[in-house]
Structures are given as C-alpha cells and as structure tokens.
N, C-alpha and C. Protein backbone atom coordinates (compact mmCIF):
# COMPACT_ATOMS: atom_id res chain seq x y z
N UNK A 1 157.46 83.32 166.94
CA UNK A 1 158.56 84.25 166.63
C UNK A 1 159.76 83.96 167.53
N UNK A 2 159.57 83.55 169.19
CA UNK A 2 160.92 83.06 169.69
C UNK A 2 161.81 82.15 168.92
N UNK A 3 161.22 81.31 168.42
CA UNK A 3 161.59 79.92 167.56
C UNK A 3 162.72 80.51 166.87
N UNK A 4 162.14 81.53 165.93
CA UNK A 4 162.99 82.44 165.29
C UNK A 4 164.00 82.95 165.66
N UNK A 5 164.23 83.43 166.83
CA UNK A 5 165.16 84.45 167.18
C UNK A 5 166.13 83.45 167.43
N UNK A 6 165.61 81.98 168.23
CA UNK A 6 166.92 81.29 168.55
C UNK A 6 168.07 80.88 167.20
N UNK A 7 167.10 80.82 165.89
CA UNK A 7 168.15 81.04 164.87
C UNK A 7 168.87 81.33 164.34
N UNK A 8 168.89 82.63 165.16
CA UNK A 8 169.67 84.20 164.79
C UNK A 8 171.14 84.03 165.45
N UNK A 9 170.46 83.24 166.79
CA UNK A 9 171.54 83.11 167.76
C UNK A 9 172.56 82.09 167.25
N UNK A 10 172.15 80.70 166.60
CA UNK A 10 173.29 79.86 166.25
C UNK A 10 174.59 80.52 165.58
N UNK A 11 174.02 81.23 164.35
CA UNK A 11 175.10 81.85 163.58
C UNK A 11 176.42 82.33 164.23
N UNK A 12 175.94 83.39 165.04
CA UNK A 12 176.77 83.60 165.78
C UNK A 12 177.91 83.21 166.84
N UNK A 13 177.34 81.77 167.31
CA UNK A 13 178.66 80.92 167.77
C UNK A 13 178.97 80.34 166.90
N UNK A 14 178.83 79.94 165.80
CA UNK A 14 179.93 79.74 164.66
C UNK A 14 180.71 80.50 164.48
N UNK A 15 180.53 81.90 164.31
CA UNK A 15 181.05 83.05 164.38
C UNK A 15 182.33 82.80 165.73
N UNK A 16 182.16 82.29 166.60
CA UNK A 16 183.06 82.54 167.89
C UNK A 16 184.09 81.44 167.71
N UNK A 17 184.02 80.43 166.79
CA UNK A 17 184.85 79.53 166.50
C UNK A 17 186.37 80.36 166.18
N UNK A 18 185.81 81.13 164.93
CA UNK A 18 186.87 81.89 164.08
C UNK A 18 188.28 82.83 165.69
N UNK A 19 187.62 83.21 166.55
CA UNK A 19 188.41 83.37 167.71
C UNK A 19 189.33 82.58 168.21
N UNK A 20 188.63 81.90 168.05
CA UNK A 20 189.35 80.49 169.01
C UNK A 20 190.80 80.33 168.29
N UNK A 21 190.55 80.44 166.87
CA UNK A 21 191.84 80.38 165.95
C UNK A 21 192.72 81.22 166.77
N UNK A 22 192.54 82.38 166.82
CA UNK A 22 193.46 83.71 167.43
C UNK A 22 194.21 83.16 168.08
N UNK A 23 193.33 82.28 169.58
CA UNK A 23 194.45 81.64 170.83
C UNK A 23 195.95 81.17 170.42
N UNK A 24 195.53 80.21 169.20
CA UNK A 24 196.18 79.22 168.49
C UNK A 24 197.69 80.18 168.29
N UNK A 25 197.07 81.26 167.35
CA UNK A 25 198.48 82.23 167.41
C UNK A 25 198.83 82.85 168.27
N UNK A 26 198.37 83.26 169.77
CA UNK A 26 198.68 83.85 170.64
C UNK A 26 199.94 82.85 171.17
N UNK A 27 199.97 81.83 171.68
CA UNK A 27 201.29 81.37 171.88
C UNK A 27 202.73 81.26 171.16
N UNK A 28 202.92 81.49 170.03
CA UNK A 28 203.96 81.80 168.92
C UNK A 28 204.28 83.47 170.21
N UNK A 29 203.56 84.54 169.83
CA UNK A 29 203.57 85.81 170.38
C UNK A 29 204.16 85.85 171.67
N UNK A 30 204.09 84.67 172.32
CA UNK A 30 204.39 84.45 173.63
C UNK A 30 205.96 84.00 173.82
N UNK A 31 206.18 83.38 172.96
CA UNK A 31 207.67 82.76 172.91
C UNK A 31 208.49 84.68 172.69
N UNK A 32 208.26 85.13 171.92
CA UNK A 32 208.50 86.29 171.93
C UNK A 32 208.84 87.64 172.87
N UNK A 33 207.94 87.46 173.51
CA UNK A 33 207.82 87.67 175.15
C UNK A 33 208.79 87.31 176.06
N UNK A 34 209.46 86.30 175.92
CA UNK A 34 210.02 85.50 176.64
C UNK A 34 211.38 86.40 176.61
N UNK A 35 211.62 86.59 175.05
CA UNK A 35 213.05 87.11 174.97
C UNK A 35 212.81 88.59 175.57
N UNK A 36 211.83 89.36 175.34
CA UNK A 36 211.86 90.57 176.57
C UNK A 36 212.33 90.28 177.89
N UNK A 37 211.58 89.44 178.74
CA UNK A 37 212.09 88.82 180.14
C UNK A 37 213.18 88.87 180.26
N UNK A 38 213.96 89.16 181.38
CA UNK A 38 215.39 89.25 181.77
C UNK A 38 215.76 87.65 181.48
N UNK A 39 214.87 86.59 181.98
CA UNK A 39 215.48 85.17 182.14
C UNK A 39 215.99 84.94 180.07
N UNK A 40 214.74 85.65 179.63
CA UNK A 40 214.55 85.39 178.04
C UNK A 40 216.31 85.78 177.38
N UNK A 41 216.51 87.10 177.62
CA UNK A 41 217.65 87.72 177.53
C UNK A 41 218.66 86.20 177.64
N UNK A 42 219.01 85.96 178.56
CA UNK A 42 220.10 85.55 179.86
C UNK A 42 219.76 83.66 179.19
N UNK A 43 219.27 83.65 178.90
CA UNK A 43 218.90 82.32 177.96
C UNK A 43 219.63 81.78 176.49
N UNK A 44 219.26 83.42 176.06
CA UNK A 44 219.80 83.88 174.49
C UNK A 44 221.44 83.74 174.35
C-alpha cells in the first residue's frame, strides 16, 4: 500500500508546475510597480 500512496504524490507536482506559470506573470506586475515608486514617477 506505500507503493501506492507514492502515486498519489506524483500528481500533485505536476500540479505545482501550473504555479510556476504565475512567476512568469508576476514580473509584467512588477514593471507596474515601478511607476508607483517615486524614481518610477520621475522616469515617466
């Protein structure tokens, strides 16, 4: 039955891939940010 359970477990870091995407858009969000910053402003 352990055998088993470790099966259960793969799925789920496949599952953690789909996150990883997120990062990908977190930097776009970041440029964004930038223009809040006083330097971001003063750039513009």
């Amino acid at each position: 039955m352990r055998p088993r359970a470790n099966w259960p477990v793969c799925p789920p870091k496949p599952t953690a891939a789909p996150p990883v995407t997120s990062p990908a858009r977190t930097p776009p969000q970041v440029a964004p940010r930038d223009a809040h910053h006083p330097l971001g402003e003063l750039a513009n």
